[in-house]
PDB file of N, CA and C in Angstrom:
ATOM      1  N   UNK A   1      49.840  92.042  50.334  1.00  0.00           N
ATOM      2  CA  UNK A   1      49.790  91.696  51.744  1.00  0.00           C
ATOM      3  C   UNK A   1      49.223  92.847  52.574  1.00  0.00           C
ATOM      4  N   UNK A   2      49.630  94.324  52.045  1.00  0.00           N
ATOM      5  CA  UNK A   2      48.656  95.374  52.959  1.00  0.00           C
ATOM      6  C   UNK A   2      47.131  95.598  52.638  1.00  0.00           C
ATOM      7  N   UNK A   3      47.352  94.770  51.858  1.00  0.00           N
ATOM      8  CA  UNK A   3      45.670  95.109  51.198  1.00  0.00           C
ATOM      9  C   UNK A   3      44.366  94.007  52.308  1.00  0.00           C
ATOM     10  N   UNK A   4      45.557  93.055  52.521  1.00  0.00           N
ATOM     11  CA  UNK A   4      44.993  91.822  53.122  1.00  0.00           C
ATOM     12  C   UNK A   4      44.716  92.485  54.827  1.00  0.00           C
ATOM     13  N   UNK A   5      45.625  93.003  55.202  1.00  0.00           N
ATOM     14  CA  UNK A   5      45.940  93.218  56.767  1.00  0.00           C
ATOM     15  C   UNK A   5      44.430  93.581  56.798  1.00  0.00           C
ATOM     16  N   UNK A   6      44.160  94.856  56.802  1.00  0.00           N
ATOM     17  CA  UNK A   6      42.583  95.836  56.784  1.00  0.00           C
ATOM     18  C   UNK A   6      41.950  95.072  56.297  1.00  0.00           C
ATOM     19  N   UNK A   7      41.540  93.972  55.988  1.00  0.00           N
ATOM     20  CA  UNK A   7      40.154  93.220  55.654  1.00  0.00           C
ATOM     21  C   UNK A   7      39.889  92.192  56.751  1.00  0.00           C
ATOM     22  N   UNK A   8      41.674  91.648  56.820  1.00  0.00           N
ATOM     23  CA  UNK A   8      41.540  90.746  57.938  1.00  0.00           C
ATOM     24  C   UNK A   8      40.698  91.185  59.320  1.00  0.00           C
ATOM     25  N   UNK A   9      41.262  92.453  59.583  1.00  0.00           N
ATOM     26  CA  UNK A   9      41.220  93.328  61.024  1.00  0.00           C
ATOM     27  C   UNK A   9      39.408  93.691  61.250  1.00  0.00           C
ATOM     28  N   UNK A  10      38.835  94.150  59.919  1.00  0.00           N
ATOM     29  CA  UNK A  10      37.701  94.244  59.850  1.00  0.00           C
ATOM     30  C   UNK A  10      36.607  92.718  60.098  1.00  0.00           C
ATOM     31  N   UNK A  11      37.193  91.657  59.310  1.00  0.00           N
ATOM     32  CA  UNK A  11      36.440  90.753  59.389  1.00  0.00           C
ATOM     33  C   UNK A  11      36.312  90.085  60.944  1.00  0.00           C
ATOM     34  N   UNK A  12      37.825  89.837  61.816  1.00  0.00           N
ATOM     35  CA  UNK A  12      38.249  90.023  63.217  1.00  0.00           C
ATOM     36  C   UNK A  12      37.142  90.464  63.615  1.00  0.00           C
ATOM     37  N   UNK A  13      37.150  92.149  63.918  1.00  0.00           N
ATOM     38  CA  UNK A  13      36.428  92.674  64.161  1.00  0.00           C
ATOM     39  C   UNK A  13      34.594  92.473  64.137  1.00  0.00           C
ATOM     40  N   UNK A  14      34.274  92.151  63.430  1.00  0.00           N
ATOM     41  CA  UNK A  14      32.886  91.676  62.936  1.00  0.00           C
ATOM     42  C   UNK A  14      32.711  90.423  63.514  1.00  0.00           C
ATOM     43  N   UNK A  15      33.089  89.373  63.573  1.00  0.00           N
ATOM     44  CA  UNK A  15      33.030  88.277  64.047  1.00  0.00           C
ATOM     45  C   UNK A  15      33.227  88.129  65.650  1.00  0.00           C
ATOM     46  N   UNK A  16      33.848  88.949  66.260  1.00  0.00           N
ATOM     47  CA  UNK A  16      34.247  89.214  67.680  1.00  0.00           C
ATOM     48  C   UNK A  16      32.608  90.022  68.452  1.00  0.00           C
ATOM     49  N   UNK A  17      32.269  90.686  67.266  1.00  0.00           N
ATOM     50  CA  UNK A  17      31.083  91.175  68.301  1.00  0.00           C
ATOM     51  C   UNK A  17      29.789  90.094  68.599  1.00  0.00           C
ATOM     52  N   UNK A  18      29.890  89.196  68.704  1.00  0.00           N
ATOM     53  CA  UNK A  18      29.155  88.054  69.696  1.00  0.00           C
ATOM     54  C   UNK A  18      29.822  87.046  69.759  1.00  0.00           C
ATOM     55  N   UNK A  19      29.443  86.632  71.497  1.00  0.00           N
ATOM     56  CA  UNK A  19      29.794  85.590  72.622  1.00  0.00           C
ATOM     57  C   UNK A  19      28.539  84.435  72.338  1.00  0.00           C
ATOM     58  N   UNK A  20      29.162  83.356  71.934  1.00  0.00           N
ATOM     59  CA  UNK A  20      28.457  82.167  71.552  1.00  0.00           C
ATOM     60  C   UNK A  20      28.363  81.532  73.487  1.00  0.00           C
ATOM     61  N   UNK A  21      27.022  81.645  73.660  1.00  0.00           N
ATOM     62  CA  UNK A  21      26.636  81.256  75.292  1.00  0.00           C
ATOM     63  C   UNK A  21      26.169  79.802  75.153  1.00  0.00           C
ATOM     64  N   UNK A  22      25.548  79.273  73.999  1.00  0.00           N
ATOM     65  CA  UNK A  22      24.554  78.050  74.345  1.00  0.00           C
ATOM     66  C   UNK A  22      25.534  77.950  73.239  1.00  0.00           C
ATOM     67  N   UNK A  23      25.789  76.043  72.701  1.00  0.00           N
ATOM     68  CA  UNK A  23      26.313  75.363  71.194  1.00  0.00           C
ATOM     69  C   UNK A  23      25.807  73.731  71.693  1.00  0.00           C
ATOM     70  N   UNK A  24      26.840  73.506  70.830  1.00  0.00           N
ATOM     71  CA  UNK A  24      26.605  71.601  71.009  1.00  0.00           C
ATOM     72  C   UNK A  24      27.624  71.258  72.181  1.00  0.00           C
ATOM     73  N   UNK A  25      28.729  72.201  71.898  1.00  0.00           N
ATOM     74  CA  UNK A  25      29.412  71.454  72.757  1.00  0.00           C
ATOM     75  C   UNK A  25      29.123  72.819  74.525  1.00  0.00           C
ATOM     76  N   UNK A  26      28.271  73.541  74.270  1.00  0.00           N
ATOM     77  CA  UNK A  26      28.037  73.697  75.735  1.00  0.00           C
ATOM     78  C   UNK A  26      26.140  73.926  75.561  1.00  0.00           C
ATOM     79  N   UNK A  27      26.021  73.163  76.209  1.00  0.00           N
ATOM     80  CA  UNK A  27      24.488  72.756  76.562  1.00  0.00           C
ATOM     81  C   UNK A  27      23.298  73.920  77.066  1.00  0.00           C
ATOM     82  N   UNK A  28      22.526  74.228  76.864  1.00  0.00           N
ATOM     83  CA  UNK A  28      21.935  75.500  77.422  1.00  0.00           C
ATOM     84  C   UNK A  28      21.766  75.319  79.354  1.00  0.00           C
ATOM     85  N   UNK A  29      22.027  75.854  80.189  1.00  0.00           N
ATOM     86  CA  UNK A  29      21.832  75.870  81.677  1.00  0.00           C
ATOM     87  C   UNK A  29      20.861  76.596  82.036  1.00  0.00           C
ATOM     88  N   UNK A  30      20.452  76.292  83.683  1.00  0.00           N
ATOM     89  CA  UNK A  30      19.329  77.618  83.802  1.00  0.00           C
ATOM     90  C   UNK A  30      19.734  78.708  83.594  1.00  0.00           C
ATOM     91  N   UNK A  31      20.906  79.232  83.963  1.00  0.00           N
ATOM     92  CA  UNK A  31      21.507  80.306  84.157  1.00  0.00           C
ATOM     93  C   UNK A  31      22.444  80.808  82.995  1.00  0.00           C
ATOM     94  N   UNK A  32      22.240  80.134  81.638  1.00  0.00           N
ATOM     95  CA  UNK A  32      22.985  80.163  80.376  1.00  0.00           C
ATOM     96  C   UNK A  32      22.643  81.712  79.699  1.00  0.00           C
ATOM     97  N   UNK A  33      21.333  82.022  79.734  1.00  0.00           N
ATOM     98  CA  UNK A  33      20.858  83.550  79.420  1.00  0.00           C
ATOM     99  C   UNK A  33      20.001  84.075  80.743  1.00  0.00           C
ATOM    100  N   UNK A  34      21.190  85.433  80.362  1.00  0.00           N
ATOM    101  CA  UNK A  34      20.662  86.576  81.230  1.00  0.00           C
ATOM    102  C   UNK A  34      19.973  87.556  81.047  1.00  0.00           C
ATOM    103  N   UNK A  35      18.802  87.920  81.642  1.00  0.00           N
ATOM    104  CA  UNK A  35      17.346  88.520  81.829  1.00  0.00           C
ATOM    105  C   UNK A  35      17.991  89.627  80.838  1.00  0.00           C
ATOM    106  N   UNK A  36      17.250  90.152  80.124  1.00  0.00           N
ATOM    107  CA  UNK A  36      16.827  91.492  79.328  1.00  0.00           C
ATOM    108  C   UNK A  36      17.953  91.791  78.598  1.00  0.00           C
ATOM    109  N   UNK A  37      18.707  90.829  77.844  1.00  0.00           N
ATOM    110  CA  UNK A  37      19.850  90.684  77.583  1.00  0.00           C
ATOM    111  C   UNK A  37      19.506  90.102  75.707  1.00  0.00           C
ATOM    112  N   UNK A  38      20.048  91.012  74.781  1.00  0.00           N
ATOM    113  CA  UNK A  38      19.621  90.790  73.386  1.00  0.00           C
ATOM    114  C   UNK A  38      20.385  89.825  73.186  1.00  0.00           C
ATOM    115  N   UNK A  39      20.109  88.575  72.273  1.00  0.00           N
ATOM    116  CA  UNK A  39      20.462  87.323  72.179  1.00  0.00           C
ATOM    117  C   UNK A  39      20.285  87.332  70.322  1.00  0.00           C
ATOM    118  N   UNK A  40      20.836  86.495  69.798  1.00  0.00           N
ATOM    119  CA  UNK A  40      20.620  85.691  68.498  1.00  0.00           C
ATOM    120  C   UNK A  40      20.581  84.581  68.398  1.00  0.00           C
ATOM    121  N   UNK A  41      19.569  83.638  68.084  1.00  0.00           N
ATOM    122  CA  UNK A  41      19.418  82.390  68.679  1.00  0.00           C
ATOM    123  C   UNK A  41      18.614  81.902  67.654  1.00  0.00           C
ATOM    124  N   UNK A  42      19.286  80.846  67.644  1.00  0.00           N
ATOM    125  CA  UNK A  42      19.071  79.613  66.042  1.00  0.00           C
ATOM    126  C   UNK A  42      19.008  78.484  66.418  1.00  0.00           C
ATOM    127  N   UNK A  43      17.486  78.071  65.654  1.00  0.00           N
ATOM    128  CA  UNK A  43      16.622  77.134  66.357  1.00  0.00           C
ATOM    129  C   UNK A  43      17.379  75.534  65.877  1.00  0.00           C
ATOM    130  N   UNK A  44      16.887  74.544  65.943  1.00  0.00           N
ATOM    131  CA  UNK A  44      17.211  73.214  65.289  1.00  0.00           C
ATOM    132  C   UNK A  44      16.781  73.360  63.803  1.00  0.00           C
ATOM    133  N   UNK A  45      15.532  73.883  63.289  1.00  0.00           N
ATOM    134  CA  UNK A  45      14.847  74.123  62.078  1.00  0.00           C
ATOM    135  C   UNK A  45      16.040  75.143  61.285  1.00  0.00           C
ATOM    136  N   UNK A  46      17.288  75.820  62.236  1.00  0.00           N
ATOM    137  CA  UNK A  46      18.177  76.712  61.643  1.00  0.00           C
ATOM    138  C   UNK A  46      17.342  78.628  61.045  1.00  0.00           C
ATOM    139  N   UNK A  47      16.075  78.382  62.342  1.00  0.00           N
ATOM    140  CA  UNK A  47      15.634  79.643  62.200  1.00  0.00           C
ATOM    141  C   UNK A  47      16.644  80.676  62.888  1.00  0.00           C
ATOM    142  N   UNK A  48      16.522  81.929  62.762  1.00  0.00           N
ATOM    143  CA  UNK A  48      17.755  82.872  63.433  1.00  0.00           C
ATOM    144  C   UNK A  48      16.269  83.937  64.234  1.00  0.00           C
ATOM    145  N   UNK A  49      16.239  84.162  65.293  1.00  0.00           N
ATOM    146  CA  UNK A  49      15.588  84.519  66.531  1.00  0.00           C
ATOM    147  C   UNK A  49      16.632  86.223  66.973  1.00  0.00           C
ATOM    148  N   UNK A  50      16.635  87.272  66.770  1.00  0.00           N
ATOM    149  CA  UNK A  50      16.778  88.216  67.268  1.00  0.00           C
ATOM    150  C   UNK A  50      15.712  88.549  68.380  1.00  0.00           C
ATOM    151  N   UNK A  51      16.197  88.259  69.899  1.00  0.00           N
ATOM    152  CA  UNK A  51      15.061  88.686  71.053  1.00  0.00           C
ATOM    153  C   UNK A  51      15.729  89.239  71.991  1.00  0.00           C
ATOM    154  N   UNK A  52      14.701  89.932  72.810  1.00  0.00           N
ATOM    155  CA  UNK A  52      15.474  90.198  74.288  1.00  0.00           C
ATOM    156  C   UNK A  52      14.830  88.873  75.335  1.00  0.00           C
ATOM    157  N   UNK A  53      15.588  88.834  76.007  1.00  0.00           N
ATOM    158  CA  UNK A  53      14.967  87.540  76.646  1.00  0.00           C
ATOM    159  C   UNK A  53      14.744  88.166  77.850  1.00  0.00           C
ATOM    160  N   UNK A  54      13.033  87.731  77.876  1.00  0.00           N
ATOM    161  CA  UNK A  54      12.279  88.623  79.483  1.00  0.00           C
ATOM    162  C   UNK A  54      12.300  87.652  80.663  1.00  0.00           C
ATOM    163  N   UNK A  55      12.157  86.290  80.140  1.00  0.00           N
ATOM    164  CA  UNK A  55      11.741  85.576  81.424  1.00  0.00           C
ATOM    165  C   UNK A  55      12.192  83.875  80.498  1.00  0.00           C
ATOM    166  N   UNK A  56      12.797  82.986  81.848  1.00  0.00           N
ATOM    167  CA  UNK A  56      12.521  81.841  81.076  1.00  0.00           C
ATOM    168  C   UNK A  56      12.001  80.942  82.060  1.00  0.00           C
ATOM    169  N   UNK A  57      11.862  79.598  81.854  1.00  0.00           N
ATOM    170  CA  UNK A  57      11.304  78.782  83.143  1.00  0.00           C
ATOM    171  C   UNK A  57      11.985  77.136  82.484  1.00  0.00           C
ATOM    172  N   UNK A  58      11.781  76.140  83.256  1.00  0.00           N
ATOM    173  CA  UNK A  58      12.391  75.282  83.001  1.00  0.00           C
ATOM    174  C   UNK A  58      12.485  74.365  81.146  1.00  0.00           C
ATOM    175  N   UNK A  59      11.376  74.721  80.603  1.00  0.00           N
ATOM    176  CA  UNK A  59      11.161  74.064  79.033  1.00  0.00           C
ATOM    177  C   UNK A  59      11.189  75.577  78.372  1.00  0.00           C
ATOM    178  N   UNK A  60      11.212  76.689  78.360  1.00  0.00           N
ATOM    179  CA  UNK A  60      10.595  77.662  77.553  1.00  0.00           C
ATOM    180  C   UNK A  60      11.633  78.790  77.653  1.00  0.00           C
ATOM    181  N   UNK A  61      11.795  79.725  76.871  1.00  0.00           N
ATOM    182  CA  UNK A  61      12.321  80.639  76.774  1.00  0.00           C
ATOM    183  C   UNK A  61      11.548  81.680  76.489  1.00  0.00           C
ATOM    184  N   UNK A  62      11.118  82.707  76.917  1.00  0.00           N
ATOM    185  CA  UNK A  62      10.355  84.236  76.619  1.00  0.00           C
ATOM    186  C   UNK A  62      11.125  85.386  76.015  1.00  0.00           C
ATOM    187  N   UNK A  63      11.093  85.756  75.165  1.00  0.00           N
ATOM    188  CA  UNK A  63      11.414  86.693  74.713  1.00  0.00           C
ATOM    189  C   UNK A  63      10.283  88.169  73.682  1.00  0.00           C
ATOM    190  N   UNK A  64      11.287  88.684  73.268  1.00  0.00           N
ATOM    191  CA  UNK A  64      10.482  90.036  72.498  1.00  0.00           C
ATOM    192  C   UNK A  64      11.188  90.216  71.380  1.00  0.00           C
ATOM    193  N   UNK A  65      10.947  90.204  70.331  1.00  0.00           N
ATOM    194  CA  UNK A  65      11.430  91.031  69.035  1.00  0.00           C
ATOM    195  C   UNK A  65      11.563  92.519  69.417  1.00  0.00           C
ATOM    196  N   UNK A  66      12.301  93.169  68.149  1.00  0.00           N
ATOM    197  CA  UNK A  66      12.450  94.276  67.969  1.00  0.00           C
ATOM    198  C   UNK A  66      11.220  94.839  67.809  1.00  0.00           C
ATOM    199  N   UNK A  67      10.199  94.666  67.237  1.00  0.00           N
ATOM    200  CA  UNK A  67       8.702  94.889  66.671  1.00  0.00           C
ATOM    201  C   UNK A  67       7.790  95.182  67.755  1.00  0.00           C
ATOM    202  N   UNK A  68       8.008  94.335  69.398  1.00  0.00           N
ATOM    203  CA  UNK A  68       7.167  94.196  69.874  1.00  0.00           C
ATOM    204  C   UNK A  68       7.017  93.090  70.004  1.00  0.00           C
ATOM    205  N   UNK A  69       7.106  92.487  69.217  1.00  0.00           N
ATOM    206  CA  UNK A  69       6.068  90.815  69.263  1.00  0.00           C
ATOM    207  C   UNK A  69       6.860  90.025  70.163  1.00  0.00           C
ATOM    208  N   UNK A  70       6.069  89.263  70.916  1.00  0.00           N
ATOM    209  CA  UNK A  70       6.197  88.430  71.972  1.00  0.00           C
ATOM    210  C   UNK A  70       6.698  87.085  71.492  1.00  0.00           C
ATOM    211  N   UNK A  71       7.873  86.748  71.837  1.00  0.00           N
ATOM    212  CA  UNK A  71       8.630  84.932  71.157  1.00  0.00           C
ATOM    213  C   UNK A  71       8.441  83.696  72.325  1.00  0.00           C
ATOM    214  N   UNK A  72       8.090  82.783  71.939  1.00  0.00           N
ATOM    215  CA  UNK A  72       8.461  81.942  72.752  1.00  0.00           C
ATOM    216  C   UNK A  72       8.947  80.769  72.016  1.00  0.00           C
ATOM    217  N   UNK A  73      10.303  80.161  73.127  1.00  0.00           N
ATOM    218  CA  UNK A  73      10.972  78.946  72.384  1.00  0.00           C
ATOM    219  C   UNK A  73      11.708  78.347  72.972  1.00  0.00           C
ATOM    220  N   UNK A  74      11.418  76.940  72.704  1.00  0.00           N
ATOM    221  CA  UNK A  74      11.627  75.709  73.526  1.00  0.00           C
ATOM    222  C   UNK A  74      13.070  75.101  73.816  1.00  0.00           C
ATOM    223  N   UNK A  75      13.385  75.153  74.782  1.00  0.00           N
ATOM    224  CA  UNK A  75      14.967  75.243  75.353  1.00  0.00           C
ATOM    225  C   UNK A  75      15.536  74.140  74.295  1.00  0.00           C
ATOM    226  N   UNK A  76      14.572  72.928  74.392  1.00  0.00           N
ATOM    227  CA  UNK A  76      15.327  71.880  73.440  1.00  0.00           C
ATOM    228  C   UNK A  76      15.297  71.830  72.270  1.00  0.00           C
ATOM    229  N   UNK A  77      14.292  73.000  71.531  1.00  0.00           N
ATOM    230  CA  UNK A  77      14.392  73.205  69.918  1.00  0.00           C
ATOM    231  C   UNK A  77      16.047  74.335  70.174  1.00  0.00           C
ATOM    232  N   UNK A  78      16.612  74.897  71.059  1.00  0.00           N
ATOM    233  CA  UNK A  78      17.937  76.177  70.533  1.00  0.00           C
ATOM    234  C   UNK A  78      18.655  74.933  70.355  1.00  0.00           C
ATOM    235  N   UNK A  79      19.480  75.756  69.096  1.00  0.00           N
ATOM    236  CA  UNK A  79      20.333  75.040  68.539  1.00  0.00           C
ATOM    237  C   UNK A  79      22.123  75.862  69.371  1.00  0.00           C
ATOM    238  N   UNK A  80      21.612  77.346  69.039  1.00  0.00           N
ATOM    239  CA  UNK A  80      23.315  77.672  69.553  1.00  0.00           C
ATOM    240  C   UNK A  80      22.568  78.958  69.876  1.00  0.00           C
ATOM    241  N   UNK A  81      22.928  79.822  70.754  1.00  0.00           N
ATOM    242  CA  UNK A  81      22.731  81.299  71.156  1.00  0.00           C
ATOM    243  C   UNK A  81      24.120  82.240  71.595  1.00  0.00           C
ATOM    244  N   UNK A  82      23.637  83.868  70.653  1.00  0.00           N
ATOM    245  CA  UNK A  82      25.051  84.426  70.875  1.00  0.00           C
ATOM    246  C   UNK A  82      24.634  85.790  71.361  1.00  0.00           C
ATOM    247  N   UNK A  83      25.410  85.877  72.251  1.00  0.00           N
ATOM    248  CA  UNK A  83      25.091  87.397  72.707  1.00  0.00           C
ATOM    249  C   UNK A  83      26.066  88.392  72.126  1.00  0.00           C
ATOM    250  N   UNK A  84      25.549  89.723  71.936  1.00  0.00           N
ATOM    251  CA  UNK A  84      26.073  90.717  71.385  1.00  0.00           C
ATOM    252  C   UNK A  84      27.095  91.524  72.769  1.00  0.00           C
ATOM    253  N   UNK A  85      28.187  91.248  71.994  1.00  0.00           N
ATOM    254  CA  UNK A  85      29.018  92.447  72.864  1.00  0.00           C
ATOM    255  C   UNK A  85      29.520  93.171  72.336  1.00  0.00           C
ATOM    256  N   UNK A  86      29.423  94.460  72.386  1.00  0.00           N
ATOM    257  CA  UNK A  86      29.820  95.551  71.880  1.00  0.00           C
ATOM    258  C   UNK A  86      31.066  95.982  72.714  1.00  0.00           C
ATOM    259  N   UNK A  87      31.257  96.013  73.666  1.00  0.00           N
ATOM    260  CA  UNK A  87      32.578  96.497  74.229  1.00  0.00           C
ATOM    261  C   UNK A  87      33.823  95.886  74.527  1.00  0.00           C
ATOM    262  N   UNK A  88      33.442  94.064  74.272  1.00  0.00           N
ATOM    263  CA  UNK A  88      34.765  93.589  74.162  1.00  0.00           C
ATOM    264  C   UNK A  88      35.434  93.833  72.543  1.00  0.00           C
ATOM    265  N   UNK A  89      34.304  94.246  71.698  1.00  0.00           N
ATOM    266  CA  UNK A  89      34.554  94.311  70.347  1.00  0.00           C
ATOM    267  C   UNK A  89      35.550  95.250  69.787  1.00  0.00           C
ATOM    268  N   UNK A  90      34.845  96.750  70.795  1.00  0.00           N
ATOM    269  CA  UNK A  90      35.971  97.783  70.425  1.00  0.00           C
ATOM    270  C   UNK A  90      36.942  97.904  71.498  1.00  0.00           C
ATOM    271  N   UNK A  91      37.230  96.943  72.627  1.00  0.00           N
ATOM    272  CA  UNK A  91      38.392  97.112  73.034  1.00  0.00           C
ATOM    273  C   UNK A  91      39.506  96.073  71.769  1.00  0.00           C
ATOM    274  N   UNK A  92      38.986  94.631  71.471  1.00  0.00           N
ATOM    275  CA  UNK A  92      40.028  94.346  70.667  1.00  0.00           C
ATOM    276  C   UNK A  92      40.440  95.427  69.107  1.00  0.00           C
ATOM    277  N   UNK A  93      38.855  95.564  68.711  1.00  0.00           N
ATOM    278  CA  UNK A  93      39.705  97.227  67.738  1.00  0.00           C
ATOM    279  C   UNK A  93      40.686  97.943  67.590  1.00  0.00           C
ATOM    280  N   UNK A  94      40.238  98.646  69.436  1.00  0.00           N
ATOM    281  CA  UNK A  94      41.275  99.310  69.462  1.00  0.00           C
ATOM    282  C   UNK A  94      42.625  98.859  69.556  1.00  0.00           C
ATOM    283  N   UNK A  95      43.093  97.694  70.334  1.00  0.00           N
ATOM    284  CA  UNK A  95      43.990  97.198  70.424  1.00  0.00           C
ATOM    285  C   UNK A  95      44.542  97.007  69.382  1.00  0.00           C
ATOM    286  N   UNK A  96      44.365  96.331  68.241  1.00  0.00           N
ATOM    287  CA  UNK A  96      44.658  95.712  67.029  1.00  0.00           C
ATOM    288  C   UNK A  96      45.163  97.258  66.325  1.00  0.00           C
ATOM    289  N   UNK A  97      44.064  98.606  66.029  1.00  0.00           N
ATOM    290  CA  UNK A  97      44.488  99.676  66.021  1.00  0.00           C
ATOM    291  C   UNK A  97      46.299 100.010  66.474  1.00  0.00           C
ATOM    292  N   UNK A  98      46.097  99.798  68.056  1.00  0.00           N
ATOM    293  CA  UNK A  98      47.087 100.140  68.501  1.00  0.00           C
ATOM    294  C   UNK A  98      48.565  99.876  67.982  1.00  0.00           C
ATOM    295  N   UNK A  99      48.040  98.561  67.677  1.00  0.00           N
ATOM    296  CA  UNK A  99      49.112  97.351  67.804  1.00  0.00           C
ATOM    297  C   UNK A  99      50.065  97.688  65.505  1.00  0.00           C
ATOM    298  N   UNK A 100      49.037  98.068  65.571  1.00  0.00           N
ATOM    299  CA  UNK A 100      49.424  98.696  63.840  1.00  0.00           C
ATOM    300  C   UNK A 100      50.326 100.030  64.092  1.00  0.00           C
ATOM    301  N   UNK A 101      49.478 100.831  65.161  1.00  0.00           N
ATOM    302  CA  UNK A 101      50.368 101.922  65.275  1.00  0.00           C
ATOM    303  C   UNK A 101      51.317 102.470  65.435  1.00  0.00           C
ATOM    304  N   UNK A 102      51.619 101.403  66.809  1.00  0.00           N
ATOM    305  CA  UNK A 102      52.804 101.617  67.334  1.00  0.00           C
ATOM    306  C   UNK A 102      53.872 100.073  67.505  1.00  0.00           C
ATOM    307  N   UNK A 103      53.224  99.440  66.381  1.00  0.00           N
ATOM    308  CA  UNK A 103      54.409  98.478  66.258  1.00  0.00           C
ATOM    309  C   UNK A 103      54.999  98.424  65.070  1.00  0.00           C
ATOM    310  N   UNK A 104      56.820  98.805  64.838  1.00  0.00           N
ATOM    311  CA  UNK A 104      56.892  99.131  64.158  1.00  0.00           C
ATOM    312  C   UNK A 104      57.060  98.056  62.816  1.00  0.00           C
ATOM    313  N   UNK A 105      56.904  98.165  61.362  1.00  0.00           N
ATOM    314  CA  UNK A 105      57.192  97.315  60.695  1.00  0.00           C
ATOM    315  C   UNK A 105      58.560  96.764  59.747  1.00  0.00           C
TER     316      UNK A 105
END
């Protein structure tokens, strides 16, 4: 069972660092992604899209790879989009941390 705790906490952890913004059950909006904001975004075809998103307009989405290269993609081909958060990630860390530390067993 202690062997289990620390894998659990890690996997937690890993899975917590992105906010699912677009799915099935919430629809993409104009205002669903925010400007210059790194996204992971998986098409209907179940392609996976690492971009920053520069600009969008009513059918299209603009973005940039890591590379440089310029993306574009069609609001009604996203399948689900997740944004990376890094700081709600290591506040639950730490918490969970905490919560080992000073609670006693």
């Amino acid at each position: 069972m202690k062997r289990l705790f620390p894998i659990f906490l890690i996997l937690l952890f890993l899975t917590s660092c992105q906010t699912r913004v677009v799915s099935a059950q919430k629809p993409i909006q104009p205002n669903s992604l925010e400007l210059y904001q790194k996204y992971t975004i998986q098409t209907n075809d179940a392609q996976l899209i690492k971009m920053e998103v520069l600009r969008q307009d009513n059918e299209k989405v603009y973005g940039k790879l890591k590379t440089g290269e310029e993306v574009i993609v069609e609001k009604s081909n996203i399948r689900e989009a997740k944004k990376v958060d890094v700081l709600s990630s290591v506040a639950i860390g730490l918490a969970a941390l905490a919560a080992v530390i000073f609670v006693p067993i």
